[in-house]
Protein backbone atom coordinates (compact mmCIF):
# COMPACT_ATOMS: atom_id res chain seq x y z
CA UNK A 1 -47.23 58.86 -1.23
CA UNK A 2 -44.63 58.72 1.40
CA UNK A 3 -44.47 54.74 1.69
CA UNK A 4 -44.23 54.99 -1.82
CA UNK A 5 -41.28 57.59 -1.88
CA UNK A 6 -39.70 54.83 1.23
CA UNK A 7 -40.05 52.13 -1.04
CA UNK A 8 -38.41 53.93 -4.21
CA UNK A 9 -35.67 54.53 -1.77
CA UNK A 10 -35.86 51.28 -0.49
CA UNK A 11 -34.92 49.94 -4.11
CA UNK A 12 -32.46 52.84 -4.75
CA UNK A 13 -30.47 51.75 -1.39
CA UNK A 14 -30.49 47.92 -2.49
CA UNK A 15 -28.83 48.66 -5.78
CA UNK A 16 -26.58 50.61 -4.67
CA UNK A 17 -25.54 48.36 -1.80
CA UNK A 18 -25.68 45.42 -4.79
CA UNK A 19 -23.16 47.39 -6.81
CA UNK A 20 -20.67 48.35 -3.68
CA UNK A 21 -21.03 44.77 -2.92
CA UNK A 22 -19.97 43.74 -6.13
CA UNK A 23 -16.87 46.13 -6.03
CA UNK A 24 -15.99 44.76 -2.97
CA UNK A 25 -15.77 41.29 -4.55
CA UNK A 26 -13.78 42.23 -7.38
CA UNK A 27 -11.59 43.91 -4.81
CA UNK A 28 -11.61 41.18 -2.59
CA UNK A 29 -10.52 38.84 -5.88
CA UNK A 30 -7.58 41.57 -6.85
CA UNK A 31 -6.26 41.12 -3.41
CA UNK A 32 -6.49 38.12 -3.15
CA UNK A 33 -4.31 37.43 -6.46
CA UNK A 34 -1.83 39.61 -4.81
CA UNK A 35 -1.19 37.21 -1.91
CA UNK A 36 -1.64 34.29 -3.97
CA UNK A 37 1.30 35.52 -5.63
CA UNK A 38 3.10 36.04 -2.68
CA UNK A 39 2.37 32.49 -1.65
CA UNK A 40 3.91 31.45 -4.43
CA UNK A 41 7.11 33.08 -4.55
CA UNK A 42 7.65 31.78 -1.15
CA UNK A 43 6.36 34.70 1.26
CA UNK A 44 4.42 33.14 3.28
CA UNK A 45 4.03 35.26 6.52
CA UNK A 46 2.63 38.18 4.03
CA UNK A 47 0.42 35.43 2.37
CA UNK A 48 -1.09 34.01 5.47
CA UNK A 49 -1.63 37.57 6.74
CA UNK A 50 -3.15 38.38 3.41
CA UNK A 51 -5.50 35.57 3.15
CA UNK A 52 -6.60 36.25 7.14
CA UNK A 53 -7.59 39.54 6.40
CA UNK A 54 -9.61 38.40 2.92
CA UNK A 55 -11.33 35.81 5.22
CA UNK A 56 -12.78 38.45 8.20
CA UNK A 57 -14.65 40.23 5.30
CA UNK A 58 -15.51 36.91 3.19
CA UNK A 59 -15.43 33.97 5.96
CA UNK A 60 -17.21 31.38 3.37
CA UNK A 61 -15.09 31.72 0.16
CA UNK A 62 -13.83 28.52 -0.56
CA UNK A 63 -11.08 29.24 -2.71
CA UNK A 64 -9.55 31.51 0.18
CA UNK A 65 -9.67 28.74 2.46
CA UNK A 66 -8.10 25.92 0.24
CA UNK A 67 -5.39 28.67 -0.62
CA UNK A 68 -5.00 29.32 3.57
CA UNK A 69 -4.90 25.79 4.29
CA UNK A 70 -2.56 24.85 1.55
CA UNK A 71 0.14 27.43 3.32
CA UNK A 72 -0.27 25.47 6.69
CA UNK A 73 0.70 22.31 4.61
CA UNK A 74 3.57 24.07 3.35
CA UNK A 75 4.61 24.98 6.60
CA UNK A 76 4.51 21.42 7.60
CA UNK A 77 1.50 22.44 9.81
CA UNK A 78 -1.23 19.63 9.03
CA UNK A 79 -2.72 20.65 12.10
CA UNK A 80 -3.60 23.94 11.47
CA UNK A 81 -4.44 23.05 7.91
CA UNK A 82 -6.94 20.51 8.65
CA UNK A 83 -9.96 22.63 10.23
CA UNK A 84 -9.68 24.80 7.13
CA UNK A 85 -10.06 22.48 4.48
CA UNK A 86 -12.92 20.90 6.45
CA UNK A 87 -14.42 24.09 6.69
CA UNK A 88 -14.09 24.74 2.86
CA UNK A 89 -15.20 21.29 2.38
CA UNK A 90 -18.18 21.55 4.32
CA UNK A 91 -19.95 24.41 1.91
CA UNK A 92 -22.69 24.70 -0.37
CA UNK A 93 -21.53 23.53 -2.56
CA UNK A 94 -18.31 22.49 -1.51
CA UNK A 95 -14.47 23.21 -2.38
CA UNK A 96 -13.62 20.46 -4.34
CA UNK A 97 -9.77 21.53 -4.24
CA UNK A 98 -9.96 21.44 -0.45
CA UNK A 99 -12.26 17.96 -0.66
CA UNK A 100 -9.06 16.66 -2.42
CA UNK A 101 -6.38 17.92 0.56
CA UNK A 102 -8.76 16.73 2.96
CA UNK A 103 -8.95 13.33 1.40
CA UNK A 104 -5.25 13.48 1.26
CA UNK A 105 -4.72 14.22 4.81
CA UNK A 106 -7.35 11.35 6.06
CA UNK A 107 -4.82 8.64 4.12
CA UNK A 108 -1.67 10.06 5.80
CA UNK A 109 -3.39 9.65 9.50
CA UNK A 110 -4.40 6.08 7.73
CA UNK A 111 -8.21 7.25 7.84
CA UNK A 112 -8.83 5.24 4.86
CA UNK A 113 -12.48 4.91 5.10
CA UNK A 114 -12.98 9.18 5.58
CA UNK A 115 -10.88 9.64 2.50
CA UNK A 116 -13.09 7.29 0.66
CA UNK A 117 -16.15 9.10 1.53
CA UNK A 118 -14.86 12.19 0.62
CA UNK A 119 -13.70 11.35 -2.77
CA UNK A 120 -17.09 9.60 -3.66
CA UNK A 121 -18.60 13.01 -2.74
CA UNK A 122 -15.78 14.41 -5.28
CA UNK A 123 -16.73 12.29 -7.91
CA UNK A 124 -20.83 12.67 -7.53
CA UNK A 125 -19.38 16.50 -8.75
CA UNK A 126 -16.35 15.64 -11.21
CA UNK A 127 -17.02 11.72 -12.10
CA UNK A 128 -14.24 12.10 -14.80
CA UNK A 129 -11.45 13.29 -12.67
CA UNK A 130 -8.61 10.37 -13.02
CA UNK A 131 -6.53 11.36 -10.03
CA UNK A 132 -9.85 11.32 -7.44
CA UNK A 133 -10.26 7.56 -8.90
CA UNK A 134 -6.46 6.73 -8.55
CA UNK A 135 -6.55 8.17 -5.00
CA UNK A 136 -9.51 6.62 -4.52
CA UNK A 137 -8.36 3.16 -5.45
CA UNK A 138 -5.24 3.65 -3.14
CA UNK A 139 -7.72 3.91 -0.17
CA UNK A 140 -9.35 0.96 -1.21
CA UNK A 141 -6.75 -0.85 -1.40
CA UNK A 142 -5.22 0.07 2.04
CA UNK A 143 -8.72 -1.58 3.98
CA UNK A 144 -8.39 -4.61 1.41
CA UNK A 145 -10.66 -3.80 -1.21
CA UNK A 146 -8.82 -5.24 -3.67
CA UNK A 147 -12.24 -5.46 -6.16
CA UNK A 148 -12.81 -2.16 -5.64
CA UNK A 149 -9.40 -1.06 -6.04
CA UNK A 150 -8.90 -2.26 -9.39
CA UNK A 151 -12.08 -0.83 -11.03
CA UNK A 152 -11.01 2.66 -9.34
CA UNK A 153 -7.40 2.01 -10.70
CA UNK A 154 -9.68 1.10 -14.25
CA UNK A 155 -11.32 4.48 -14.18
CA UNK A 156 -8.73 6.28 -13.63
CA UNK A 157 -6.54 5.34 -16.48
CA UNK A 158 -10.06 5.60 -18.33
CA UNK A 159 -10.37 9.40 -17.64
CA UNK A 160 -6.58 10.15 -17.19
CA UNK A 161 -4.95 7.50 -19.80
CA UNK A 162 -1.89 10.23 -19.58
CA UNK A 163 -1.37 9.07 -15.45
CA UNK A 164 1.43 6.84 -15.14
CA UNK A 165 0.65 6.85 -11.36
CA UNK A 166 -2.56 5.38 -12.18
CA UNK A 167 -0.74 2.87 -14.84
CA UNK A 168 1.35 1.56 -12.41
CA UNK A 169 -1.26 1.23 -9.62
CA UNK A 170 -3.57 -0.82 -11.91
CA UNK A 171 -0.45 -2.94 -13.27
CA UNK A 172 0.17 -3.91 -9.13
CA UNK A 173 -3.58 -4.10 -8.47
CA UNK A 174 -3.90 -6.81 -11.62
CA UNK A 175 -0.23 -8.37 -9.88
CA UNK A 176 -3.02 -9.16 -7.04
CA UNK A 177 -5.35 -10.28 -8.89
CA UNK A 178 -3.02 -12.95 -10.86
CA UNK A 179 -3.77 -10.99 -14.05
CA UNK A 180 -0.30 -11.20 -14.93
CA UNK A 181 -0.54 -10.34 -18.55
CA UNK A 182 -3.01 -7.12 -17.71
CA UNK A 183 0.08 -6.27 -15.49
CA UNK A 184 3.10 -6.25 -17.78
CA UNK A 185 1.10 -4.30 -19.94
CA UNK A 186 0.43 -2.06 -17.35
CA UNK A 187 3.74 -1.08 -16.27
CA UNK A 188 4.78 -0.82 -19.89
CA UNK A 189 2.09 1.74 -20.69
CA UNK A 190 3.92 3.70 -17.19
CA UNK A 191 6.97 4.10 -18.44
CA UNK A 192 5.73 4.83 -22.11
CA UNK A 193 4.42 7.93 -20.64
CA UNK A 194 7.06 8.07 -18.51
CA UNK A 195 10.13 6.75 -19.14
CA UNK A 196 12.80 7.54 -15.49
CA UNK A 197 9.35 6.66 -13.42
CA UNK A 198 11.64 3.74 -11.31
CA UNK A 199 8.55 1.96 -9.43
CA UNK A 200 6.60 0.50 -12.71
CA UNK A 201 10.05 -0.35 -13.83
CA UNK A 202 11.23 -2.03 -10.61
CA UNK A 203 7.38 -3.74 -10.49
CA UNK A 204 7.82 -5.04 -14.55
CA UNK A 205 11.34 -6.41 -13.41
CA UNK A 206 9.84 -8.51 -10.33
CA UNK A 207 7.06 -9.82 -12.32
CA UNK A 208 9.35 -11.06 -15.19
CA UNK A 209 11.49 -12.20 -13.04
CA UNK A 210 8.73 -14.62 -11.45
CA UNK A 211 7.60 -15.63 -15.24
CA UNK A 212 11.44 -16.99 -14.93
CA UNK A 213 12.29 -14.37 -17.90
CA UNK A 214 15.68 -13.31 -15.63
CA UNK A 215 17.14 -11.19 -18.46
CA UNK A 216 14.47 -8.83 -19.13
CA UNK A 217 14.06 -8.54 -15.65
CA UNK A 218 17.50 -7.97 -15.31
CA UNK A 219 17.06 -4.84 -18.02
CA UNK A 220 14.80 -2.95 -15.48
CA UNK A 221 16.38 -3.55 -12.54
CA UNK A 222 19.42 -1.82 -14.51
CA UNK A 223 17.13 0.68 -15.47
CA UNK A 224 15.73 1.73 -11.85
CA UNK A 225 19.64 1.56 -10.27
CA UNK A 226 20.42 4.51 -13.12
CA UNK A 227 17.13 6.04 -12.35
CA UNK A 228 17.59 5.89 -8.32
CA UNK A 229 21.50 4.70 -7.86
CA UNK A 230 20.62 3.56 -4.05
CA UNK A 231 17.31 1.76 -4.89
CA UNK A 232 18.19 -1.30 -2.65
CA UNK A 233 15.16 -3.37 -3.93
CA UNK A 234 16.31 -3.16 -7.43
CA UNK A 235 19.61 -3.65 -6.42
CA UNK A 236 18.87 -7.29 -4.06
CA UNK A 237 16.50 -8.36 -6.76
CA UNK A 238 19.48 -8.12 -9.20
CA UNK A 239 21.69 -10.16 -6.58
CA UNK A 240 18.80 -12.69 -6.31
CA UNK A 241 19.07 -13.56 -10.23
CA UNK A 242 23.13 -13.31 -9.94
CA UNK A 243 23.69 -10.04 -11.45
CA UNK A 244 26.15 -9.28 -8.75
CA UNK A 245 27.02 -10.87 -5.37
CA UNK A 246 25.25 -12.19 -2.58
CA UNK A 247 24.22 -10.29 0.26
CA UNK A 248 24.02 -11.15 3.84
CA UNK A 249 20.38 -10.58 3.69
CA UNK A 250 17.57 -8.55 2.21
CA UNK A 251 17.53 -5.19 2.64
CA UNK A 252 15.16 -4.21 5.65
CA UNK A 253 13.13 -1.52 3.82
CA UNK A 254 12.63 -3.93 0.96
CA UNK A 255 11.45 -6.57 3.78
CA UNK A 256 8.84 -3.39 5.03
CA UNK A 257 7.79 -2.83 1.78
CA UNK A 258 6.80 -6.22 0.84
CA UNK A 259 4.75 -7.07 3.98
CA UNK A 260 3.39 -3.20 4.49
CA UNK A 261 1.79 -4.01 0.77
CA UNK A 262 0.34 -6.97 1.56
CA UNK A 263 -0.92 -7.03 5.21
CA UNK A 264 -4.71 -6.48 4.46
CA UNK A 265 -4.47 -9.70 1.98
CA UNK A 266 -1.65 -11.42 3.70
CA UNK A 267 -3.61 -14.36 5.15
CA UNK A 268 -5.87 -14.97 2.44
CA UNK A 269 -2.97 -15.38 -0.06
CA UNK A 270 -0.96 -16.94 2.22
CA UNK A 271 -3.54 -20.21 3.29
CA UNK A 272 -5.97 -20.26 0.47
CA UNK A 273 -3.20 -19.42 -2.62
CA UNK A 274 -0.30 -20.96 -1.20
CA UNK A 275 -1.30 -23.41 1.52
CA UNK A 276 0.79 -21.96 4.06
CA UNK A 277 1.36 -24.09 6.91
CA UNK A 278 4.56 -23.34 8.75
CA UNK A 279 2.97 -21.91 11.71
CA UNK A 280 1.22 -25.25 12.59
CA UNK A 281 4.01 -27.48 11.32
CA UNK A 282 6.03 -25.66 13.65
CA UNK A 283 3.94 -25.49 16.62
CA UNK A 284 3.66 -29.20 16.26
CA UNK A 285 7.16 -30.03 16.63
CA UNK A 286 7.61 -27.65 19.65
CA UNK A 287 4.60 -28.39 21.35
CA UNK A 288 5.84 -31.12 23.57
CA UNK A 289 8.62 -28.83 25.31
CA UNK A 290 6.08 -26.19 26.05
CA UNK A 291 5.06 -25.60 30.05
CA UNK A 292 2.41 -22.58 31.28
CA UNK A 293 3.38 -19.67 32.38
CA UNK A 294 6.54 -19.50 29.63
CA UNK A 295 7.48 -15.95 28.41
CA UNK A 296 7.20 -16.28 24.48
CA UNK A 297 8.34 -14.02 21.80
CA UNK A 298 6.99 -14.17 18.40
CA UNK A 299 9.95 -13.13 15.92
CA UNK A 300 8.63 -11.50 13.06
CA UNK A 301 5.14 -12.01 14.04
CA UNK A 302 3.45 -10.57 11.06
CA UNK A 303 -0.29 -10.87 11.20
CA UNK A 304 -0.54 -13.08 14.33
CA UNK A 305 -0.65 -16.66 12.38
CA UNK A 306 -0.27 -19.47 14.30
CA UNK A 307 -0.27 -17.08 17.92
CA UNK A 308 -3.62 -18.61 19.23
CA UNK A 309 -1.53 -21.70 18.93
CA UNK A 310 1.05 -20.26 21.76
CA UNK A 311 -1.23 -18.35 24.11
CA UNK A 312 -2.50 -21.20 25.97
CA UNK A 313 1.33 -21.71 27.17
CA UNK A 314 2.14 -17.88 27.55
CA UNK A 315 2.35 -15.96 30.54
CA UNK A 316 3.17 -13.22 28.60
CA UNK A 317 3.32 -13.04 24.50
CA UNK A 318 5.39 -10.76 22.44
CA UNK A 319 5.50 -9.97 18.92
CA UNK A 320 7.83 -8.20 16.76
CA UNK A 321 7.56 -7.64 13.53
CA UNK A 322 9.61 -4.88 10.79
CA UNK A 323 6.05 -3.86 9.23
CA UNK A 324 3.69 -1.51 11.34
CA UNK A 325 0.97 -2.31 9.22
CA UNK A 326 1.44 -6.43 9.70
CA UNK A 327 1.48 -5.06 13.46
CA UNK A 328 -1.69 -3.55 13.19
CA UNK A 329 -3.29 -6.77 11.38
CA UNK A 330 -1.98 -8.33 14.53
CA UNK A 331 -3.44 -6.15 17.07
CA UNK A 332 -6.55 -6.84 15.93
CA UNK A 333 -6.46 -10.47 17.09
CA UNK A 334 -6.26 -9.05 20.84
CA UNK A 335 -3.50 -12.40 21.20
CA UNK A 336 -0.20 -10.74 22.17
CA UNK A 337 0.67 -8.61 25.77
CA UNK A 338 3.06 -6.32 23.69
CA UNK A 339 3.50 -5.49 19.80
CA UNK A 340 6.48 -3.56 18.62
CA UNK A 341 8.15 -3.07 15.69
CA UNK A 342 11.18 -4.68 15.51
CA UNK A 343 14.60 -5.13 13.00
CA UNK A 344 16.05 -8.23 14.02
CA UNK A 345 19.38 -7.48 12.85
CA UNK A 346 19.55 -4.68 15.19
CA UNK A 347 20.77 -5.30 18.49
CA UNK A 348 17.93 -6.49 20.82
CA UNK A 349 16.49 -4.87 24.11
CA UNK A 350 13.89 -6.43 25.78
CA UNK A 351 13.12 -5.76 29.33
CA UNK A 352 13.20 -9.65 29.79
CA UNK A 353 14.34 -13.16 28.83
CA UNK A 354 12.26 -15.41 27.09
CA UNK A 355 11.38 -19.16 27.71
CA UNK A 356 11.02 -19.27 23.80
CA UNK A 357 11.56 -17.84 20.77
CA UNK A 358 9.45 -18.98 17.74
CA UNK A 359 9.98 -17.86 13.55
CA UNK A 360 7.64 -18.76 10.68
CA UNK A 361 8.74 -18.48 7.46
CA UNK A 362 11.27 -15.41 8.54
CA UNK A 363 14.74 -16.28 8.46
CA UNK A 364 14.59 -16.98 4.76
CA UNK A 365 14.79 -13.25 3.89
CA UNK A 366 18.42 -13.60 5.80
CA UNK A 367 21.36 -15.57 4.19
CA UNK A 368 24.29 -15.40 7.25
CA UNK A 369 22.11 -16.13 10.41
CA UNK A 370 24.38 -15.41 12.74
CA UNK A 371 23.40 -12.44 13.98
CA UNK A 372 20.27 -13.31 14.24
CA UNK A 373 21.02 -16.47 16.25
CA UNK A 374 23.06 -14.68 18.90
CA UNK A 375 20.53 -12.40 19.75
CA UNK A 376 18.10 -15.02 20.58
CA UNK A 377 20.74 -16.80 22.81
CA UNK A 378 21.58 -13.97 24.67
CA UNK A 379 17.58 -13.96 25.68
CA UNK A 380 16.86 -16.87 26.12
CA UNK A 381 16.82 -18.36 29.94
CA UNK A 382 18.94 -21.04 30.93
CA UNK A 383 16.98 -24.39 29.12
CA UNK A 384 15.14 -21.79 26.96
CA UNK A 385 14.04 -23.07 23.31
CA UNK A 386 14.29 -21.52 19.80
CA UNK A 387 11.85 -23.03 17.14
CA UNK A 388 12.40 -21.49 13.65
CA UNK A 389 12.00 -22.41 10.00
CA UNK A 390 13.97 -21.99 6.94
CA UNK A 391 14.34 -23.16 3.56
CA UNK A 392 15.82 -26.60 2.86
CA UNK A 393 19.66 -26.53 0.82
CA UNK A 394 20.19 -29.66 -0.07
CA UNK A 395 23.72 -28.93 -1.01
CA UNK A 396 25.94 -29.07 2.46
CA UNK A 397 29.21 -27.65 1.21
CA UNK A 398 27.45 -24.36 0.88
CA UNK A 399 25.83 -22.54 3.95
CA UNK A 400 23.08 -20.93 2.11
CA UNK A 401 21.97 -20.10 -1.01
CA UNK A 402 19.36 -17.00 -2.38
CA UNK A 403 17.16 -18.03 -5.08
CA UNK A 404 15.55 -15.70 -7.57
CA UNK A 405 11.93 -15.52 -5.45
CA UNK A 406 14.33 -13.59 -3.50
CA UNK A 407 14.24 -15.50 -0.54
CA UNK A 408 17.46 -17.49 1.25
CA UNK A 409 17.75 -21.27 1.40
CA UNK A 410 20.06 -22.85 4.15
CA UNK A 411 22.08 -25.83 4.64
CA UNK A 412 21.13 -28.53 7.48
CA UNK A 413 24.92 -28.52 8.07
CA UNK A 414 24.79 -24.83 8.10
CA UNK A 415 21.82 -24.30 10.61
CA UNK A 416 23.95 -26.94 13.14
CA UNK A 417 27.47 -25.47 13.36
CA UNK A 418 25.31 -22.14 13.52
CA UNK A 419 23.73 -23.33 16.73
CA UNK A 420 26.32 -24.69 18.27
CA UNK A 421 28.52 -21.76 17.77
CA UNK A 422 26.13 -19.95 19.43
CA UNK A 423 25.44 -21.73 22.17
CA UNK A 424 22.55 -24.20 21.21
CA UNK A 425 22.08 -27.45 20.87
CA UNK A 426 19.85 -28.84 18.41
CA UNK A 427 16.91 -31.09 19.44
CA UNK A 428 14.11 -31.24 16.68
CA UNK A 429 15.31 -31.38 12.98
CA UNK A 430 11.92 -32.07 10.42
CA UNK A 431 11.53 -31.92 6.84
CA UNK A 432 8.32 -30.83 5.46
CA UNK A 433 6.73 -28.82 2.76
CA UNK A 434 6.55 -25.16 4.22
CA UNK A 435 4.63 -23.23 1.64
CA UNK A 436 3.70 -23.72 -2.65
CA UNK A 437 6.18 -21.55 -5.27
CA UNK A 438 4.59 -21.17 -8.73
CA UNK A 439 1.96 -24.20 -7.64
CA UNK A 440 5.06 -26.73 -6.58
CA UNK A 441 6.08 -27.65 -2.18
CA UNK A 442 8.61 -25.67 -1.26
CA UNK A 443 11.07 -28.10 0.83
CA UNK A 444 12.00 -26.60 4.32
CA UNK A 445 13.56 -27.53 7.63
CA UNK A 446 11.49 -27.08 10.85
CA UNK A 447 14.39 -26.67 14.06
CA UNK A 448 13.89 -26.47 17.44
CA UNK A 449 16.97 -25.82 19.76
CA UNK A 450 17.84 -25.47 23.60
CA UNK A 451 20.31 -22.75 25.16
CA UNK A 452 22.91 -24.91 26.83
């Protein structure tokens, strides 16, 4: 009779304990609201405190911690907002909001391949969320995935056909893929949904402009300077079809944009698509003033083409290059002594001289070269060589000349009074076919000079 009085009370004590634990949850949830609140009006010491104290009493509620580690991130505090989100992300089942932030912190500390795992865990759970598969074919298309990046870019405007992020991401993704019609239609379903979205209007502009349909790429460019009045890649694409004057040269973060987008793919397109062959045309013409133990500096180095070429001779090789992620490409090659990133147009400090200086397929995103010319001069040794290519102008009462690809073409007569007025003399002058434009050579000019 007693064990059976101990039991009843046994059963009494669990419901009761069930029901206070119950109003401690709602409580917990009312509270919780209140410094959510609070959060979002901005007060976010009383918020963080708030969501502390909710977290000593229930450590594993996921919502808590996404809501915690979202405040970090709007205290610029990635660091502190990390561990939480793993935390959240790491339960049974998990947070998918803080899945998603994690995700989104792996891609800004370039951990492509973490952010892909954790958005193929998201969509296991959600496999119609739109935004996981747009994110998702970002990532992919950061390690150079390209496949795989345009059937994420597929699903997503699939289950979000209202994204115009995920428009224009498929439109550049189909750019890629040479499925130019796929792309126009693309951007034009982007700004449909959105009309002042600038990028799909800026990428619709670039890709009529290289179906040589100038005025309706024209139109968008207009429309992305009244969207974003400084947009200096709408405005030098506009100056490239001679909607208003020449510049000295492209801008720099249009230069970075370019070669940051295509540095996974960059070789591939480059030799197989548009049988690229500077770098060796180049080497070829310079190789019989090379000597061991020369210091050599790279110019714009992008993924390393052509460097093997150069090591042999190099005591020490240096690259330089205005895109970290052509850089990184680079690295991987295990070629050069020292990478940096590097703005030509800048002025130039090097800890030494060099015995030469050698540009692929660089100087034709710059129209006045002198600048660019001086610089090398000044660090080059006494007898010290430059070896660069351009694009060949085949009119000499102009100095150069910028075509609607967007890229400069110079004079012969040009590159020679440049030289000499900085110092150089010319010694090597070829002609040759430097790269394919729309599937026809591309005439260019392969130099090699000496500092006086």
């Amino acid at each position: 009779m007693k064990k059976m009085i101990n039991e009843q009370m046994t059963v009494h004590n669990s419901k009761e304990n069930s029901h206070m634990e119950k109003n401690t949850k709602d409580d917990l949830e009312q509270i919780f609201k209140k410094y959510y609140s609070a959060h979002r009006e901005g007060k976010l010491f009383e918020a963080e405190k708030g969501y502390q104290e909710i977290l000593k009493k229930r450590p594993d509620w996921g919502q808590a911690l996404t809501a915690l580690g979202s405040l970090y991130l709007d205290q610029d505090r990635p660091d502190k907002a990390k561990p939480i989100f793993e935390k959240a992300a790491n339960l049974n089942p998990p947070d998918l909001s803080a899945c998603y932030s994690l995700a989104r912190l792996k891609q800004l500390e370039n951990d492509h391949q973490g952010a892909i795992a954790i958005y193929k865990v998201m969509l296991d759970q959600q496999p119609n969320a739109g935004i996981v598969w747009n994110n998702l074919g970002i990532a992919y298309r950061e390690i150079g995935r390209p496949n795989d990046a345009l059937s994420s870019f597929q699903a997503a405007v699939r289950f979000a056909p209202q994204m115009a992020e995920a428009w224009n991401n498929l439109g550049v993704t189909q750019d890629e893929h040479n499925l130019t019609q796929n792309a126009l239609n693309s951007y034009k379903k982007a700004i449909e949904i959105q009309p002042d979205y600038a990028s799909p209007h800026l990428n619709l502009g670039i890709s009529l402009q290289k179906s040589d349909q100038l005025k309706e790429a024209e139109e968008h460019y207009n429309k992305v300077l009244k969207i974003q009045p400084e947009n200096k890649t709408a405005k030098f694409m506009l100056q490239s079809i001679g909607g208003i004057e020449t510049p000295d040269a492209a801008p720099v973060e249009h230069v970075r944009s370019i070669f940051d987008q295509c540095a996974q793919n960059f070789e591939a397109i480059l030799v197989e698509e548009l049988e690229y062959k500077t770098p060796e045309l180049l080497f070829n013409i310079v190789r019989p003033y090379l000597t061991e133990q020369m210091t050599i500096l790279d110019l714009g180095c992008g993924t390393g083409l052509g460097a093997q070429l150069y090591q042999p001779f190099a005591n020490s090789l240096t690259g330089v290059d205005v895109s970290a992620k052509m850089l990184e490409k680079a690295s991987e090659k295990k070629i050069y002594n020292r990478l940096e990133i590097f703005d030509i147009l800048q002025d130039w400090v090097f800890p030494e001289k060099f015995d030469l200086i050698y540009s692929s397929d660089v100087f034709v995103y710059f129209g006045n070269l002198d600048t660019i010319i001086r610089s090398a001069s000044s660090y080059l040794v006494n007898g010290g060589k430059i070896a660069f290519s351009v694009e060949n102008l085949k009119d000499d009462s102009a100095e150069y000349q910028l075509f609607p690809s967007g890229r400069y073409a110079h004079s012969q007569k040009y590159i020679q009074e440049c030289l000499n007025r900085n110092g150089l003399q010319l010694i090597e002058i070829n002609k040759a076919d430097v790269r394919k434009q729309s599937g026809n050579p591309v005439k260019g000019l392969l130099i090699v000079a000496q500092k006086k």
